[in-house]
Protein backbone atom coordinates (compact mmCIF):
# COMPACT_ATOMS: atom_id res chain seq x y z
CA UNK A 1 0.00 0.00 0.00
CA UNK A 2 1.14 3.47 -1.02
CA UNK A 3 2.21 5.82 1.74
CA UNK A 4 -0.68 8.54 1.93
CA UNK A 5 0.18 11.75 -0.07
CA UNK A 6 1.17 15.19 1.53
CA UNK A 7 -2.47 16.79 1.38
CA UNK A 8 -3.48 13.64 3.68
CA UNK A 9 -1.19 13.83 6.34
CA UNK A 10 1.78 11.80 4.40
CA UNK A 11 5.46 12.93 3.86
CA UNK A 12 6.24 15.23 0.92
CA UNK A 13 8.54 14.54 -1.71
CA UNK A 14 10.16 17.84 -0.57
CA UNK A 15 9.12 20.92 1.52
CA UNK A 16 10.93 23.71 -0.40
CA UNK A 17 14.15 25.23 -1.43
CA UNK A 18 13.12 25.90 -5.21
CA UNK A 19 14.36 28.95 -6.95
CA UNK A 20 13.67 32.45 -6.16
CA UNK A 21 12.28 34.77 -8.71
CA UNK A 22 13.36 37.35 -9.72
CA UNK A 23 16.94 37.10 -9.92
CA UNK A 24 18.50 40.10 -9.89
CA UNK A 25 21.38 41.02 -12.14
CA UNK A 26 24.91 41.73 -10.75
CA UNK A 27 24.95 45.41 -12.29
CA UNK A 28 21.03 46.02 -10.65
CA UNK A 29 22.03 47.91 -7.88
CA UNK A 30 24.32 50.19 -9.34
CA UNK A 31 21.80 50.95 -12.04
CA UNK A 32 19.01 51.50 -10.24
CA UNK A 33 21.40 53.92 -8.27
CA UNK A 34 22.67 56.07 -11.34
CA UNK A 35 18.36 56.87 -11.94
CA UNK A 36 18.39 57.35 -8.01
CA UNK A 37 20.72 60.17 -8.05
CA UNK A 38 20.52 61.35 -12.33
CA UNK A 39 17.88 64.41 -11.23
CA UNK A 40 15.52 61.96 -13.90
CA UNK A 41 13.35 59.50 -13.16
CA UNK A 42 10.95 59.82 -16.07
CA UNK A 43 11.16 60.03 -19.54
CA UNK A 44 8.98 63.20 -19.31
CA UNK A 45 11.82 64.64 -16.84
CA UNK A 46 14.49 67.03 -17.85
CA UNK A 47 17.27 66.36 -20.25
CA UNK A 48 20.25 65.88 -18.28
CA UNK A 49 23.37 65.59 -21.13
CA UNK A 50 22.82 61.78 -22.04
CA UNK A 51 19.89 59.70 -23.50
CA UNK A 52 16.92 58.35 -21.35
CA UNK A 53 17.47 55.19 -20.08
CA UNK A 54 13.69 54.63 -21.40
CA UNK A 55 15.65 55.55 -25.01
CA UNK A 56 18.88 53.01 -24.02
CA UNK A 57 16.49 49.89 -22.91
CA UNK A 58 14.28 50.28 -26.33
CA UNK A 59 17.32 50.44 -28.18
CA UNK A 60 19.25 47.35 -26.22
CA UNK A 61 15.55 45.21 -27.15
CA UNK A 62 15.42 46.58 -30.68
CA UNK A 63 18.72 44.79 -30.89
CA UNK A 64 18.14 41.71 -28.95
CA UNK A 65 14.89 41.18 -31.55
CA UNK A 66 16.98 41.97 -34.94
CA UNK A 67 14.09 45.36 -35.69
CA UNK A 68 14.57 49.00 -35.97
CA UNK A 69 12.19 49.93 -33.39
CA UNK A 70 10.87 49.22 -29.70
CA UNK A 71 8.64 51.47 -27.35
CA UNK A 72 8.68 50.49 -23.91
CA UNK A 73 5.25 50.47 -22.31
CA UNK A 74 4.13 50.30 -18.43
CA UNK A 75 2.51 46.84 -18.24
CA UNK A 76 2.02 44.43 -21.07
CA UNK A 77 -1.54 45.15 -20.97
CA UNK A 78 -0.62 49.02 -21.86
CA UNK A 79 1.77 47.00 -24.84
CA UNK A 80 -1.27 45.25 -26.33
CA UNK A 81 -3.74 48.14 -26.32
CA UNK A 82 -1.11 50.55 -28.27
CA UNK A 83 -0.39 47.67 -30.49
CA UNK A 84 -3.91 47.36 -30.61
CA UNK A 85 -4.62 50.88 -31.60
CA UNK A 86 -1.65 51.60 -33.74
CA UNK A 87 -3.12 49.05 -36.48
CA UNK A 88 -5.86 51.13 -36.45
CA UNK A 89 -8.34 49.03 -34.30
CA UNK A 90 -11.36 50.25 -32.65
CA UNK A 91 -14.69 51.18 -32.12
CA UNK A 92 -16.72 47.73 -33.45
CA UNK A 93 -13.35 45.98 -35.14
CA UNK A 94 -13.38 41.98 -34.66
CA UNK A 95 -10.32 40.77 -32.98
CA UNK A 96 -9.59 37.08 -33.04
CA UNK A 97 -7.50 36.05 -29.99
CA UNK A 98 -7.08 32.51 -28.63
CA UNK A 99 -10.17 31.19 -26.08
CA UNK A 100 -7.15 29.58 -23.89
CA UNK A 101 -5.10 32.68 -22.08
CA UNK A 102 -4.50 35.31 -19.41
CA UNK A 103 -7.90 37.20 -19.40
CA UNK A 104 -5.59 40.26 -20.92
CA UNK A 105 -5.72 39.14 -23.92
CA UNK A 106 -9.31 39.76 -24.42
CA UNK A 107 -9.99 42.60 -21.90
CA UNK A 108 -7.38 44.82 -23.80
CA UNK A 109 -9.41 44.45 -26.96
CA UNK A 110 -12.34 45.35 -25.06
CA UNK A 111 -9.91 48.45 -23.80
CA UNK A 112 -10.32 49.71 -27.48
CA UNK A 113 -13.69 49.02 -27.58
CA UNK A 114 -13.20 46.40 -29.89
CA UNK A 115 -15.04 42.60 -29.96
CA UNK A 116 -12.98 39.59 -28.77
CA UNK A 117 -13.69 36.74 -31.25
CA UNK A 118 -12.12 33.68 -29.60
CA UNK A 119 -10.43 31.09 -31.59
CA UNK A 120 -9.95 27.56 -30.08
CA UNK A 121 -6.72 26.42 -29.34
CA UNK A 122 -4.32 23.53 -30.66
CA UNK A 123 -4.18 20.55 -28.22
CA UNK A 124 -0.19 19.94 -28.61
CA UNK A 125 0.97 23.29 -28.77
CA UNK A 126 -2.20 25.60 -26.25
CA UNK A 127 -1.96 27.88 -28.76
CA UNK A 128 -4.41 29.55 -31.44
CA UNK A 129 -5.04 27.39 -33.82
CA UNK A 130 -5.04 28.34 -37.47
CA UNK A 131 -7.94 26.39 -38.67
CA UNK A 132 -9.67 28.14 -36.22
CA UNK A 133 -9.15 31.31 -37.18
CA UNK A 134 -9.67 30.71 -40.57
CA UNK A 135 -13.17 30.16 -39.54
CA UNK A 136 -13.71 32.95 -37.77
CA UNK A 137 -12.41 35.77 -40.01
CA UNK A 138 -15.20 38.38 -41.05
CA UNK A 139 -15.79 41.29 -42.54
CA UNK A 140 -15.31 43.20 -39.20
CA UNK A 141 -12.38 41.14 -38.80
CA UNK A 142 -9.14 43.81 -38.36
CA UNK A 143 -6.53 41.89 -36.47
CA UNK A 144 -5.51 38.50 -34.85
CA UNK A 145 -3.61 38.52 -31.86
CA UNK A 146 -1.62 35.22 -31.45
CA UNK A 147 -0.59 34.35 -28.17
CA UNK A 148 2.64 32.58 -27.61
CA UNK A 149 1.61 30.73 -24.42
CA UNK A 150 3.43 29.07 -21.52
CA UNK A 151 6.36 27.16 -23.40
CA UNK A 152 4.88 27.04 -26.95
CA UNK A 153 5.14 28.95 -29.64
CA UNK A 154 2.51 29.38 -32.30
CA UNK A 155 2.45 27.96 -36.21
CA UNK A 156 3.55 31.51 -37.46
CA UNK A 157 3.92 30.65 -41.21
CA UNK A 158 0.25 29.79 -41.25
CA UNK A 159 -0.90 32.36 -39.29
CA UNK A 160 1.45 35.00 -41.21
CA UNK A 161 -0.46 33.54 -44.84
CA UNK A 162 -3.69 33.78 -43.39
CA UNK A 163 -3.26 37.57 -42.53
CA UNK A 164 -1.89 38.23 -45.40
CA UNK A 165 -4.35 36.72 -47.75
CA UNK A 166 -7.06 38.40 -45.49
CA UNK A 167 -5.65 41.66 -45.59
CA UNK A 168 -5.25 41.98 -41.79
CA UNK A 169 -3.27 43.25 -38.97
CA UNK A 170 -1.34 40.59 -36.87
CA UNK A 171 -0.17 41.06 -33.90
CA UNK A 172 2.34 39.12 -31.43
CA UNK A 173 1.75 38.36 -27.82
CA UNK A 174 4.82 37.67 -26.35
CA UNK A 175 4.20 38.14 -23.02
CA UNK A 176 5.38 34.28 -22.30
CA UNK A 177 8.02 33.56 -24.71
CA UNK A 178 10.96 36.32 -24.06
CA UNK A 179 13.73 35.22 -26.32
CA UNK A 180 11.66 32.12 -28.26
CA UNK A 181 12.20 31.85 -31.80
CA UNK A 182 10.61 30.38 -34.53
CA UNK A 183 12.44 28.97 -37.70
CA UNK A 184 15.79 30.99 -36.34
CA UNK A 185 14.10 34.43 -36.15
CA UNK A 186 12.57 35.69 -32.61
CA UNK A 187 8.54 35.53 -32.04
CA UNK A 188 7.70 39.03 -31.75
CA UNK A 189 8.72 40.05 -35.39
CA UNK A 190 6.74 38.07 -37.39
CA UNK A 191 3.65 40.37 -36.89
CA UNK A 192 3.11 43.89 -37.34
CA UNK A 193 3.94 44.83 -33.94
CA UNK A 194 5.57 42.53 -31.20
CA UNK A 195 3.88 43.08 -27.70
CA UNK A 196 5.82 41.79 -24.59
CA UNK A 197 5.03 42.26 -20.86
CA UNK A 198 7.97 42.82 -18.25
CA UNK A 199 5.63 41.86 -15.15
CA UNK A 200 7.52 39.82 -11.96
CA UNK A 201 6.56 36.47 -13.64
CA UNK A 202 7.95 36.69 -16.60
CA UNK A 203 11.38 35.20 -17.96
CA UNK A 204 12.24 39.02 -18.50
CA UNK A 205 10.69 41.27 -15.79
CA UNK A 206 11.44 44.76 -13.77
CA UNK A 207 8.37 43.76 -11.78
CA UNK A 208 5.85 45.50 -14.31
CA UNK A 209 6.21 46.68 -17.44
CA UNK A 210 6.01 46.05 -21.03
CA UNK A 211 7.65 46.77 -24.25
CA UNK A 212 6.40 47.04 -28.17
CA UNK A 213 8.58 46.21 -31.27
CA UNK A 214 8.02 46.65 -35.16
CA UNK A 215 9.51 46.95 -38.22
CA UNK A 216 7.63 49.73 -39.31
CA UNK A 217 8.81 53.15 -38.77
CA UNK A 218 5.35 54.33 -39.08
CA UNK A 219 3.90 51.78 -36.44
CA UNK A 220 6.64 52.88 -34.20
CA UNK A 221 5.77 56.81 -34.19
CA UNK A 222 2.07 56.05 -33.06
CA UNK A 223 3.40 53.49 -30.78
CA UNK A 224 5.25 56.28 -29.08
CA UNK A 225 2.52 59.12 -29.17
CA UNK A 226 0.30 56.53 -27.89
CA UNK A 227 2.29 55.61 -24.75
CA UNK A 228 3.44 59.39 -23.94
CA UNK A 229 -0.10 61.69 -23.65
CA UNK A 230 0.49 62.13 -27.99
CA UNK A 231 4.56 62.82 -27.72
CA UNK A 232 7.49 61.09 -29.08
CA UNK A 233 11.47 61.42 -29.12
CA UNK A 234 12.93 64.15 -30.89
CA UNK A 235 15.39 63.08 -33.63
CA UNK A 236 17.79 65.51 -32.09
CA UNK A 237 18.69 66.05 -27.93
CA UNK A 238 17.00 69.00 -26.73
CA UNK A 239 19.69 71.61 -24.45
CA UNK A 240 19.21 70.81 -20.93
CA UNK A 241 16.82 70.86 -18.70
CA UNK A 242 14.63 70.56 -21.49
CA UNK A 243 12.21 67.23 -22.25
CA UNK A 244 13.20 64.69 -24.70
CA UNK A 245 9.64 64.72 -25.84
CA UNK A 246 8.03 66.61 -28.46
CA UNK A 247 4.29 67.40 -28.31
CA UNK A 248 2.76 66.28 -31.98
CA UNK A 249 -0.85 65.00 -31.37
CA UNK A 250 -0.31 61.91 -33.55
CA UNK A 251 -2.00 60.52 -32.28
CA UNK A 252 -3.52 61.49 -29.17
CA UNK A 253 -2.45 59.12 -26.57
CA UNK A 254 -2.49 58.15 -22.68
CA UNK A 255 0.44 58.16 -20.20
CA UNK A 256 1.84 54.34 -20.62
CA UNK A 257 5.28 55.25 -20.02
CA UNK A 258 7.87 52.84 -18.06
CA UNK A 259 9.86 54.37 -15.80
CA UNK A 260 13.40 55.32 -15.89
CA UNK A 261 14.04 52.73 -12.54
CA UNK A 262 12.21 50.14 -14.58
CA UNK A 263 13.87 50.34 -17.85
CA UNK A 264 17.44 50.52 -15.60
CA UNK A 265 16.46 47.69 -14.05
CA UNK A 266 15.70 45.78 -17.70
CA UNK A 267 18.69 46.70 -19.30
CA UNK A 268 20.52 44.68 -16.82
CA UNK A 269 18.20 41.88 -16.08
CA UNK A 270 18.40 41.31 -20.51
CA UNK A 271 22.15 40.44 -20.02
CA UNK A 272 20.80 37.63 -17.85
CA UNK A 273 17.83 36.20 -20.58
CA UNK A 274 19.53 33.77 -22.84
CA UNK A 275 21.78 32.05 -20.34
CA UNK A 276 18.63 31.41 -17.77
CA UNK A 277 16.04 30.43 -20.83
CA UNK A 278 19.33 27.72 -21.94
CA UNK A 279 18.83 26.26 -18.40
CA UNK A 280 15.22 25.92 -18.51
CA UNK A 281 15.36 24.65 -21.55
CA UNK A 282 17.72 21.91 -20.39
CA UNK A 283 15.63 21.04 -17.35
CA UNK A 284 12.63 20.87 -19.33
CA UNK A 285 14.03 18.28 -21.61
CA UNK A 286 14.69 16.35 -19.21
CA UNK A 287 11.45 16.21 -17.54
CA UNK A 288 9.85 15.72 -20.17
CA UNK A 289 11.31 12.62 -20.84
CA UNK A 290 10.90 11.65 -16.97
CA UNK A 291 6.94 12.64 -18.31
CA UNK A 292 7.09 10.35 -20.66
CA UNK A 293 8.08 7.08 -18.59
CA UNK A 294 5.05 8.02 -16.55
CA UNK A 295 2.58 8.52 -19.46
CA UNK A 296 1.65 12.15 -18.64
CA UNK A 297 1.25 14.79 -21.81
CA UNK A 298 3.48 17.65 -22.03
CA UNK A 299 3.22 20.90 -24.32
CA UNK A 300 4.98 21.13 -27.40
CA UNK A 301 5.50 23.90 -29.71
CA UNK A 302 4.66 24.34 -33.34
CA UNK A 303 6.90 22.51 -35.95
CA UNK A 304 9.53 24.77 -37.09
CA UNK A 305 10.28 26.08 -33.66
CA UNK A 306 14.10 26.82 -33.29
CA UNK A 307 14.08 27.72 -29.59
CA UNK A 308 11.52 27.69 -27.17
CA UNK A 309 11.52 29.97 -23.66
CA UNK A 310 9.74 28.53 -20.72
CA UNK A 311 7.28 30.81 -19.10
CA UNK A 312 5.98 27.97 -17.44
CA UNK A 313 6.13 24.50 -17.68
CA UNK A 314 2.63 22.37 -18.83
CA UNK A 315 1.58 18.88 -18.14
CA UNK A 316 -1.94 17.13 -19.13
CA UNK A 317 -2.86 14.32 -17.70
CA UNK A 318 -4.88 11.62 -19.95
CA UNK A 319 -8.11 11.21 -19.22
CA UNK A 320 -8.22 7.69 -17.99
CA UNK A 321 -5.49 8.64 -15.72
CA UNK A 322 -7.65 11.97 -13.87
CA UNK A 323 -10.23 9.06 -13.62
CA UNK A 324 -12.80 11.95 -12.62
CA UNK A 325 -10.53 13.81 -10.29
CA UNK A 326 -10.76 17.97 -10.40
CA UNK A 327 -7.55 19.47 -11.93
CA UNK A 328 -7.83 21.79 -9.34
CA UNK A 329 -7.79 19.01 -6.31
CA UNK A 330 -4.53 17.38 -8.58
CA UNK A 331 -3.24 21.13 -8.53
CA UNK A 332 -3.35 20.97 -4.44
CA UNK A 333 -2.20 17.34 -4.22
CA UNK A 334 1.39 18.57 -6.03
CA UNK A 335 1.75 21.93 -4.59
CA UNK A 336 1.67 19.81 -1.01
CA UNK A 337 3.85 17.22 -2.31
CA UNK A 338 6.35 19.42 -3.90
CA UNK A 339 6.22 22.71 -1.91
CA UNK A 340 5.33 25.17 -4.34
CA UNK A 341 2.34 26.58 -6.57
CA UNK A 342 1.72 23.94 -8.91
CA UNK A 343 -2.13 25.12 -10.49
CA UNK A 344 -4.88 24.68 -13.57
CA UNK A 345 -3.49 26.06 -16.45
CA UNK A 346 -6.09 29.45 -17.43
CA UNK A 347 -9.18 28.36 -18.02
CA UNK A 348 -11.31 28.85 -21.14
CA UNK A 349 -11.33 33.32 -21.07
CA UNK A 350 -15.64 32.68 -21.23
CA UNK A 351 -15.03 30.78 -18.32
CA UNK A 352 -12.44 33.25 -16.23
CA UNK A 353 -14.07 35.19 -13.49
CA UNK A 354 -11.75 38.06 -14.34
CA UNK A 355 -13.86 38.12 -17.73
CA UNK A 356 -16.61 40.13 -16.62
CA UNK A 357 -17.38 43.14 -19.14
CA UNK A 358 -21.06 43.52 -17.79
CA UNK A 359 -19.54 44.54 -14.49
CA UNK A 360 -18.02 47.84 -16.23
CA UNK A 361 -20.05 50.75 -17.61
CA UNK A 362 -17.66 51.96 -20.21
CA UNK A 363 -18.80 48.42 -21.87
CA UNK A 364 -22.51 49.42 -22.25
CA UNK A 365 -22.14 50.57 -25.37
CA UNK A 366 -26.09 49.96 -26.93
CA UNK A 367 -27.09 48.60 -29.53
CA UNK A 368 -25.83 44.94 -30.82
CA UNK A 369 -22.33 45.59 -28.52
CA UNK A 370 -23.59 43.26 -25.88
CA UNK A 371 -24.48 40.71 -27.92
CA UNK A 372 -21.19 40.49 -29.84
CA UNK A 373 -19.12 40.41 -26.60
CA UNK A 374 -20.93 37.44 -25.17
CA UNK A 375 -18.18 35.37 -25.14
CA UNK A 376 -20.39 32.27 -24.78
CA UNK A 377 -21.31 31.74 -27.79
CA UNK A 378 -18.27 30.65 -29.43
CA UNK A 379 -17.60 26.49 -29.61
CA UNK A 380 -14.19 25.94 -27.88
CA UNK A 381 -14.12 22.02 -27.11
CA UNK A 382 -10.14 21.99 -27.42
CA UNK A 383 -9.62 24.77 -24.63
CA UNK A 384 -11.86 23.25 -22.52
CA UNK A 385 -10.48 20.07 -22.74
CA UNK A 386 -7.04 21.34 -21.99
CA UNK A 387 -8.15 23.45 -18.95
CA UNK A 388 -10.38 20.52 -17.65
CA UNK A 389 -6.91 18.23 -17.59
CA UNK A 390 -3.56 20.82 -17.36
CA UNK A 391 -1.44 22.21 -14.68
CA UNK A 392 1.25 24.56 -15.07
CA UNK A 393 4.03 25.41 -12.63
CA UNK A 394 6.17 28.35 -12.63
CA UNK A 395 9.57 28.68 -14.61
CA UNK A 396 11.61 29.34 -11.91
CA UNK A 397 11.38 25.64 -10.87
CA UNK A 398 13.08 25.01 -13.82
CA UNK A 399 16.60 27.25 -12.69
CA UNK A 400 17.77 24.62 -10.34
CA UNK A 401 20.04 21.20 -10.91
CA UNK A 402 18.75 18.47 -12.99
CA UNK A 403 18.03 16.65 -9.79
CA UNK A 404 14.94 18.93 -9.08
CA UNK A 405 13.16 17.51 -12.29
CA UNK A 406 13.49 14.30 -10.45
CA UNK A 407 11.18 15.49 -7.49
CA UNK A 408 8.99 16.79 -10.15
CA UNK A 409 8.38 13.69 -11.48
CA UNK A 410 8.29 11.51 -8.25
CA UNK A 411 5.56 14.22 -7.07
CA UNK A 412 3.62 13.58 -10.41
CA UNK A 413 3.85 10.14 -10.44
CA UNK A 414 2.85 9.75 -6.45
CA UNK A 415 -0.46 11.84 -7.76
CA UNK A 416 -1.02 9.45 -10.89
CA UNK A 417 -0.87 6.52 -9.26
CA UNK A 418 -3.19 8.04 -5.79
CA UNK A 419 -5.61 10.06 -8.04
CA UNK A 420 -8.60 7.92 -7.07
CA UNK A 421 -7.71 9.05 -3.00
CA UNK A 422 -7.40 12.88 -4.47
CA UNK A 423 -11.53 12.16 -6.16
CA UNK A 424 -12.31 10.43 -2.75
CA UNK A 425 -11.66 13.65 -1.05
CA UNK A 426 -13.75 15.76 -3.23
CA UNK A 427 -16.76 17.72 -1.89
């Protein structure tokens, strides 16, 4: 007889001592002290003799990404709504986005008063699938926003044909997959605009934050009036004491600025990406093949994936193995066992109690608006599926020695194998 698992009073296969996030880079604290005492902590502040580090960051990412042109944002939320309205979507547009995400990635189309049209998902990779969207394009239909989510990347050359052909604006989410490419070229630049978020869980983070990147000069001046109350960089420094910023109106925009501390912060912590996505990348090969030896599904990315970055790291169990357990009880069982969050993967955005656009005014628009949002009328049998079986645990996990995949498994296999307990203990 099996010893009883952790959430019944047995011994766990550990208590603790997983990675801490965030790490902070070795040059942090000096750069976060040069903003401290540089009379600017803004990029509306005075000029002070040398660039913004707003300017240096957005430069640095440009870089990293191989494009001309990056606008740092405050959140990736603030990222996706100036993508959003830079390819001119608004009042009434159709937006397909995936049915299987952070609740961001319909609430920001909403943000432009825009209609979420939710595309299902595909079962290997979690992510939009094309077929799907194929289906779904309209008329109304002005953008797709794929979602690059957890560890998997999207099928970008279908997604980039079907734009094309339709005549529409794509756009990237990237908000998972910092440093992920796809057939040798980094996700974020296959779209019109690339939108990333910076937030504490990322792979890339200043604790919130977001940045923007295109290829298209004019993309990138609206990106900037958007973020900046309708101002952008000057192509020439301004004498000092002066702001950066000139006032042009085009278009009129909100304040969605980072600030100098953060983009300090991310200039430093970018040093740091590639050599911590290479060790998560390592780890999760190997668990994956401890996975397989206990027949549990992991996520895999589209074919022609060249690197993948692990935001977080995805399991599915069959469904003779749940044998009518709650993925949410399965969650519990493992965090207990293993000593740290270990949860559902996002369920189905119709389904997310964060999704509630009734519960805001600015929403009651009239007419057929309501009826458009409902999110519930859209067929999504893949995303619930996934939700119904996944978990998802946090990509720090995966920053320790290849002997912490071990405990990983042992955990998951101690569940498998005592699932029928975990369903016992149901309500």
């Amino acid at each position: 007889m099996s010893p009883p698992l952790a959430i019944h009073g047995g011994q766990p296969v550990r208590e603790g001592g997983w990675p801490v996030w965030p790490i902070p880079a070795p040059g942090a604290l000096n750069a976060l002290n040069e903003v401290l005492h540089s009379g600017r902590w803004s990029i509306s502040g005075p000029y002070r003799g040398q660039a913004s580090f707003d300017r240096r960051f957005a430069e640095s990412f440009a870089q990293y990404h191989d494009v001309p042109h990056c606008v740092p944002a405050a959140s990736g939320t603030a990222s996706l709504m100036m993508a959003l309205e830079a390819c001119g979507v608004g009042a009434g547009d159709e937006v397909i986005t995936p049915a299987l995400s952070w609740v961001a990635s319909a609430s920001t189309i909403l943000g432009v008063n825009a209609i979420p049209v939710f595309a299902d998902v595909d079962p290997h990779t979690l992510c939009i699938d094309p077929d799907s969207v194929e289906r779904l394009i309209s008329p109304a239909t002005k953008a797709i926003v794929v979602v690059h989510l957890y560890s998997g990347v999207a099928d970008m050359e279908r997604l980039t044909r079907i734009a094309e052909r339709a005549s529409i604006k794509l756009i990237e989410d990237c908000a998972q997959s910092h440093g992920a490419q796809y057939k040798s070229r980094k996700v974020g630049t296959f779209g019109h605009v690339g939108a990333f978020s910076m937030h504490h869980t990322k792979v890339l983070t200043c604790g919130e934050g977001g940045a923007t990147i295109t290829s298209d000069a004019e993309l990138a001046r609206r990106l900037q009036c958007l973020r900046a109350d309708g101002r952008r960089y000057a192509a020439d420094a301004p004498r000092r004491g002066y702001s950066e910023l000139i006032e042009t109106g085009e278009p009129m925009g909100s304040n969605r600025a980072l600030s100098e501390f953060q983009s300090a912060l991310l200039i430093e912590q970018l040093a740091l990406l590639d050599g911590q996505n290479e060790t998560r990348r390592r780890n999760a090969a190997l668990l994956d093949r401890y996975m397989a030896e206990i027949g549990i599904q992991t996520q895999q990315s589209a074919p022609g994936t060249t690197l993948r970055t692990y935001s977080s790291y995805v399991a599915t169990f069959p469904e003779e193995r749940l044998k009518g357990a709650d993925i949410a009880a399965v969650g519990e069982a493992l965090s207990a066992e293993l000593g740290m969050l270990v949860r559902p993967v996002y369920p189905p955005i119709y389904a997310n109690r964060l999704y509630q656009p009734r519960s805001r005014r600015r929403f009651a628009l009239g007419g057929d608006y309501p009826a458009r949002i409902d999110a519930e009328q859209f067929a999504l049998p893949v995303a619930n599926d996934i939700a119904r079986r996944s978990v998802a645990f946090h990509h720090a996990a995966l920053l320790g020695p290849g002997s912490d995949m071990a405990d990983v498994a042992t955990a998951f296999e101690r569940v498998i194998k005592q699932v029928a307990d975990i369903r016992s203990h149901q309500p």
